[in-house]
Protein backbone atom coordinates (compact mmCIF):
# COMPACT_ATOMS: atom_id res chain seq x y z
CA UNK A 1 6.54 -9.99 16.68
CA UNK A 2 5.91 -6.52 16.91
CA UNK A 3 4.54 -4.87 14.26
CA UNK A 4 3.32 -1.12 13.14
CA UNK A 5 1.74 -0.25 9.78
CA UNK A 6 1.27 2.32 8.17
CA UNK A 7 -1.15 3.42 4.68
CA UNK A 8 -0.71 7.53 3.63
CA UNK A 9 -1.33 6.43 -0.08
CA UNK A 10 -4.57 8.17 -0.62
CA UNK A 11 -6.76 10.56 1.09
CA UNK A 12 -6.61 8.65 4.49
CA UNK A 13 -4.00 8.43 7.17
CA UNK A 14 -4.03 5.68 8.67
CA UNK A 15 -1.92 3.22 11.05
CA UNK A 16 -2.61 -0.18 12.64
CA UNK A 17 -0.47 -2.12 15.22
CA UNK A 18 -0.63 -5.96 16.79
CA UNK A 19 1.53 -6.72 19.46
CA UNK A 20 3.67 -9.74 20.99
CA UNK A 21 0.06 -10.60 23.10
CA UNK A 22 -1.92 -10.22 19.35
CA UNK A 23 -4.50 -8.10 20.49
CA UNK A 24 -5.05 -5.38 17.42
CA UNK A 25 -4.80 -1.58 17.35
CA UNK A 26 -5.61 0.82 15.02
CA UNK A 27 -6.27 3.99 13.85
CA UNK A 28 -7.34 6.25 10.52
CA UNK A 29 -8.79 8.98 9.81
CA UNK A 30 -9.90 10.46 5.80
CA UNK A 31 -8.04 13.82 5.52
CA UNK A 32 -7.28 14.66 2.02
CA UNK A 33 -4.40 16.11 2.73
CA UNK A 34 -1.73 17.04 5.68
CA UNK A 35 -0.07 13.36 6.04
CA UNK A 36 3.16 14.74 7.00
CA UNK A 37 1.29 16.83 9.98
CA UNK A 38 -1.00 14.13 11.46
CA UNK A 39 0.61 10.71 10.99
CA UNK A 40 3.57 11.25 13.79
CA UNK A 41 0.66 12.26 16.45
CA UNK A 42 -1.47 9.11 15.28
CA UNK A 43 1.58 6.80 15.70
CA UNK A 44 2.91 7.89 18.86
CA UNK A 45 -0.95 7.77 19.87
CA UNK A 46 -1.17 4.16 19.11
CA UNK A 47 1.87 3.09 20.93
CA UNK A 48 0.55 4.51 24.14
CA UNK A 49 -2.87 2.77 23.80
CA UNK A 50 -1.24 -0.07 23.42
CA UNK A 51 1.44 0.22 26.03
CA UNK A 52 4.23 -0.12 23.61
CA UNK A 53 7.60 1.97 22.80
CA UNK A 54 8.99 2.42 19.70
CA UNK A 55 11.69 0.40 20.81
CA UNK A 56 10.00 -2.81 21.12
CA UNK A 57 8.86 -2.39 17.45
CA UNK A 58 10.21 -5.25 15.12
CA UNK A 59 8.87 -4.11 12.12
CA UNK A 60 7.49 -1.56 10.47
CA UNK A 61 5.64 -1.67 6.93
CA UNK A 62 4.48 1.01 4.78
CA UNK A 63 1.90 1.02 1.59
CA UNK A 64 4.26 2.22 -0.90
CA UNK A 65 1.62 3.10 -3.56
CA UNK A 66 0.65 3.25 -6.58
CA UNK A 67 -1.15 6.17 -4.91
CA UNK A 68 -0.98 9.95 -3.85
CA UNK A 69 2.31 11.06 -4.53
CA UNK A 70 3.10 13.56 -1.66
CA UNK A 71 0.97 10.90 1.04
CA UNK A 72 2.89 8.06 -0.59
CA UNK A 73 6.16 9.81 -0.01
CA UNK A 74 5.43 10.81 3.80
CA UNK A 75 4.80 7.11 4.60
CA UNK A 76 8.08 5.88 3.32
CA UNK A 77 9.92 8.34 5.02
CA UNK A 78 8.67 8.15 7.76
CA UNK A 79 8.86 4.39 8.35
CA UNK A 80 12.04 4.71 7.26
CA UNK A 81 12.88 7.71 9.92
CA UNK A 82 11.33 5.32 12.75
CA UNK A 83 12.70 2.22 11.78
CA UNK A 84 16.28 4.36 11.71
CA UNK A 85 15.37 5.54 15.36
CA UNK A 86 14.29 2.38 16.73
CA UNK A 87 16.33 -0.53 15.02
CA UNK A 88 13.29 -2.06 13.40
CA UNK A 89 13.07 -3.50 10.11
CA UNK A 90 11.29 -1.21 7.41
CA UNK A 91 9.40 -3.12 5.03
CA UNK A 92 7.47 -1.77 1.72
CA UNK A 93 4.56 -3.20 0.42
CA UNK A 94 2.92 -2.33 -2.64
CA UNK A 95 -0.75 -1.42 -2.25
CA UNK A 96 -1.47 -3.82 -4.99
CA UNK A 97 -0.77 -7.09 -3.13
CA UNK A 98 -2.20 -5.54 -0.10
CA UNK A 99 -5.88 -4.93 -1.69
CA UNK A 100 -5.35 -8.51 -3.20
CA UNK A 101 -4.38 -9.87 0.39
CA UNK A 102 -7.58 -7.73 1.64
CA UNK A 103 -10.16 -9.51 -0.96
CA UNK A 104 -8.47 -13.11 -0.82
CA UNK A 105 -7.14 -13.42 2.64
CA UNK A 106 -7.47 -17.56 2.46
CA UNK A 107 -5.75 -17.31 -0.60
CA UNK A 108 -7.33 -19.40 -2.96
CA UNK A 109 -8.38 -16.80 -6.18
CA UNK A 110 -7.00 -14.92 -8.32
CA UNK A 111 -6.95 -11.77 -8.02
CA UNK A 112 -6.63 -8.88 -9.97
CA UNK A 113 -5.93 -5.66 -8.17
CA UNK A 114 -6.19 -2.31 -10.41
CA UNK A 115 -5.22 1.06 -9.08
CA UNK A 116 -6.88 3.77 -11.14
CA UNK A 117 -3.75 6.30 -11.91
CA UNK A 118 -6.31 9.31 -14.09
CA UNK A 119 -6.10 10.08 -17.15
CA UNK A 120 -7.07 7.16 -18.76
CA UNK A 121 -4.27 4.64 -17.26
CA UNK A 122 -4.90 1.82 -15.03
CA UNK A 123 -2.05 -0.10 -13.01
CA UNK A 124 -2.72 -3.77 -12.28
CA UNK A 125 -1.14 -6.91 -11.18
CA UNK A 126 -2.71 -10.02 -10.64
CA UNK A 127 -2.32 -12.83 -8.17
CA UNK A 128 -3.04 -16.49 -7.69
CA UNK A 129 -3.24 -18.20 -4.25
CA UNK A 130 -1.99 -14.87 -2.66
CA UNK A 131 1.44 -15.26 -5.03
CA UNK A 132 2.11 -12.58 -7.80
CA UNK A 133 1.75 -14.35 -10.95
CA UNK A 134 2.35 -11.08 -13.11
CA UNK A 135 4.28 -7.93 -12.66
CA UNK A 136 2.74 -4.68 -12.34
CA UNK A 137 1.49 -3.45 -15.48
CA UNK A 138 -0.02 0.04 -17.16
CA UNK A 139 -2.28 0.78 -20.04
CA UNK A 140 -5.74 1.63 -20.47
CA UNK A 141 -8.86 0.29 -20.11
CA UNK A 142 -8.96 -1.73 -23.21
CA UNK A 143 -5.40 -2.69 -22.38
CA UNK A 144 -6.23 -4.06 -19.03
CA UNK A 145 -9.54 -6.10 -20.39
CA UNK A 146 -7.27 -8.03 -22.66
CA UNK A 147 -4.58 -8.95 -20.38
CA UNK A 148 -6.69 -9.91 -17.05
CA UNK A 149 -9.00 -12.15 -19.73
CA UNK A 150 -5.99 -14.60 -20.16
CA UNK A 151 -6.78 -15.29 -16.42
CA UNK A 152 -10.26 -16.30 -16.85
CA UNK A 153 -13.08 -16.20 -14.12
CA UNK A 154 -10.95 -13.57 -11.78
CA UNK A 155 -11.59 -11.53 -8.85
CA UNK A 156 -10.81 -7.70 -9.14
CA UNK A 157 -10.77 -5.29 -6.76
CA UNK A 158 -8.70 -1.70 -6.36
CA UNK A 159 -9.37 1.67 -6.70
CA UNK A 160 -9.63 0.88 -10.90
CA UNK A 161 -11.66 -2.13 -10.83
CA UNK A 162 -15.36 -0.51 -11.41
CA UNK A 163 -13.93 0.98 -14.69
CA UNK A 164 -13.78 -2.43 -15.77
CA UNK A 165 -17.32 -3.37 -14.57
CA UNK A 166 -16.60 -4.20 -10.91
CA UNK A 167 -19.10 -3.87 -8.51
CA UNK A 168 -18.28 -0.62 -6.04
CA UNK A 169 -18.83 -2.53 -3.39
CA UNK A 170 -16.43 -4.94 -3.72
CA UNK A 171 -13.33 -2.54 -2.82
CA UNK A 172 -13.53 -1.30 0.46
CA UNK A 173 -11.94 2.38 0.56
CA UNK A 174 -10.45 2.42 3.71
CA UNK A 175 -6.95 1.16 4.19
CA UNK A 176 -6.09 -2.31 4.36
CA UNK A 177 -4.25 -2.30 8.01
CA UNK A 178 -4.43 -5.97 8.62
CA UNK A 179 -3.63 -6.95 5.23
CA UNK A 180 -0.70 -5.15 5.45
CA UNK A 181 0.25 -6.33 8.86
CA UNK A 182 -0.27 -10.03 7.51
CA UNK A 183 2.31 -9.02 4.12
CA UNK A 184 4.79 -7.04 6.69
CA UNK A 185 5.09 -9.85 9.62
CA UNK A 186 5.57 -12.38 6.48
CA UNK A 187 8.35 -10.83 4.44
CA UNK A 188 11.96 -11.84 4.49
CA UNK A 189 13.91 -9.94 6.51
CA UNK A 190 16.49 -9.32 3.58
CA UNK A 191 13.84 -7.41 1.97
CA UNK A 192 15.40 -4.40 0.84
CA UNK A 193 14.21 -0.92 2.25
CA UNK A 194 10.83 0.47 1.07
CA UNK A 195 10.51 2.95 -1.87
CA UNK A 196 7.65 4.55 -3.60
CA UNK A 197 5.73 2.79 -6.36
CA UNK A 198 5.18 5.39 -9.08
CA UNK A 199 2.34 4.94 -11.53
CA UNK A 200 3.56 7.40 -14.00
CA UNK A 201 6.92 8.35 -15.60
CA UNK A 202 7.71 12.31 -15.38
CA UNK A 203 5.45 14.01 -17.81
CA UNK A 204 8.06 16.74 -18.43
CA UNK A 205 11.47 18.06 -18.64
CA UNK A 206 13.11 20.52 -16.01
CA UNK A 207 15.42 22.87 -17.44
CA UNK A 208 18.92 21.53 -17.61
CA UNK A 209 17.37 17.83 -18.91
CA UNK A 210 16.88 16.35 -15.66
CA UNK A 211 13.55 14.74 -15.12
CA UNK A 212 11.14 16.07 -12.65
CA UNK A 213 9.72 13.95 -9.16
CA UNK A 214 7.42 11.40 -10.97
CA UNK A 215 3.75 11.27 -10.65
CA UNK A 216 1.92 8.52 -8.30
């Protein structure tokens, strides 16, 4: 299986790609901003290097946040765009289970992984032996200490975990390409299309009552 992926959820843009020999490709760079300008170059730069066109792609998944709104938005559309183009399969994953995938690859913790959304809120989910065993949930610090201590002895990691006494070191900031390869080549193929994962409802009212673009 073919398979490109893709993470524009926070400041980096990055992409990673294994083909039907295995061998792994990849690419990333931290840009703050400009997603929508360097992602198609870095794509179409990693199918060359590895001698592949977007034809022969089977699937392609995308980090679908919580995370930068705008970057989180230019990844789904344009997986969605290529996969459109191409005839592969589009496939969201939430960057939740991807940082869990990341720090428990064997699967055989459990894993809390907490996205830090500002302002005080948190967004976590927690997984056992690499399945969800919660949805994802919101709240504050305090909030998020009571619910992961149900779990007992657990493993956090995310962009949110040192506010709850996490070491730094345990969450790696760059993207995680290979988890997200691993999620991607394993999902059903009914899986519906991907879609943003919002951390925040719209904070305010446009005029005529209709709610604005939520926050990430």
């Amino acid at each position: 299986m073919t398979v490109l992926v893709i993470d524009t959820t926070g400041p980096w843009c990055a992409a990673g790609l294994v083909g039907p020999d295995a061998a792994w490709h990849e690419a990333g760079e931290p840009i703050g901003r400009g997603h929508a300008e360097r992602l198609a170059p870095m794509v179409q730069a990693l199918l060359k290097q590895a001698g592949i066109v977007p034809g022969a792609l089977d699937r392609i998944g995308v980090a679908t946040g919580p995370g930068s709104f705008a970057g989180t938005r230019v990844g789904v559309a344009f997986a969605r765009g290529l996969a459109l183009a191409t005839g592969a399969k589009a496939l969201g994953i939430s960057s939740l289970q991807a940082w869990a995938r990341r720090a428990d690859p064997d699967r055989h913790w459990s894993v809390a992984a907490i996205h830090d959304a500002r302002r005080g809120d948190l967004l976590w989910q927690v997984f056992t032996d690499g399945a969800p065993v919660s949805g994802v949930e919101r709240g504050g610090v305090e909030d998020a200490r009571a619910a992961l201590s149900a779990y007992g002895d657990i493993h956090m990691t995310g962009s949110g975990a040192v506010l709850l006494g996490a070491d730094p070191a345990h969450f790696i900031v760059e993207p995680p390409l290979k988890a997200l390869s691993a999620l991607t080549g394993e999902a059903s193929h009914d899986a519906p299309p991907p879609a943003p994962l919002y951390a925040r409802p719209p904070d305010a009212k446009v005029p005529g009552g209709r709610d604005p673009e939520p926050v990430a």
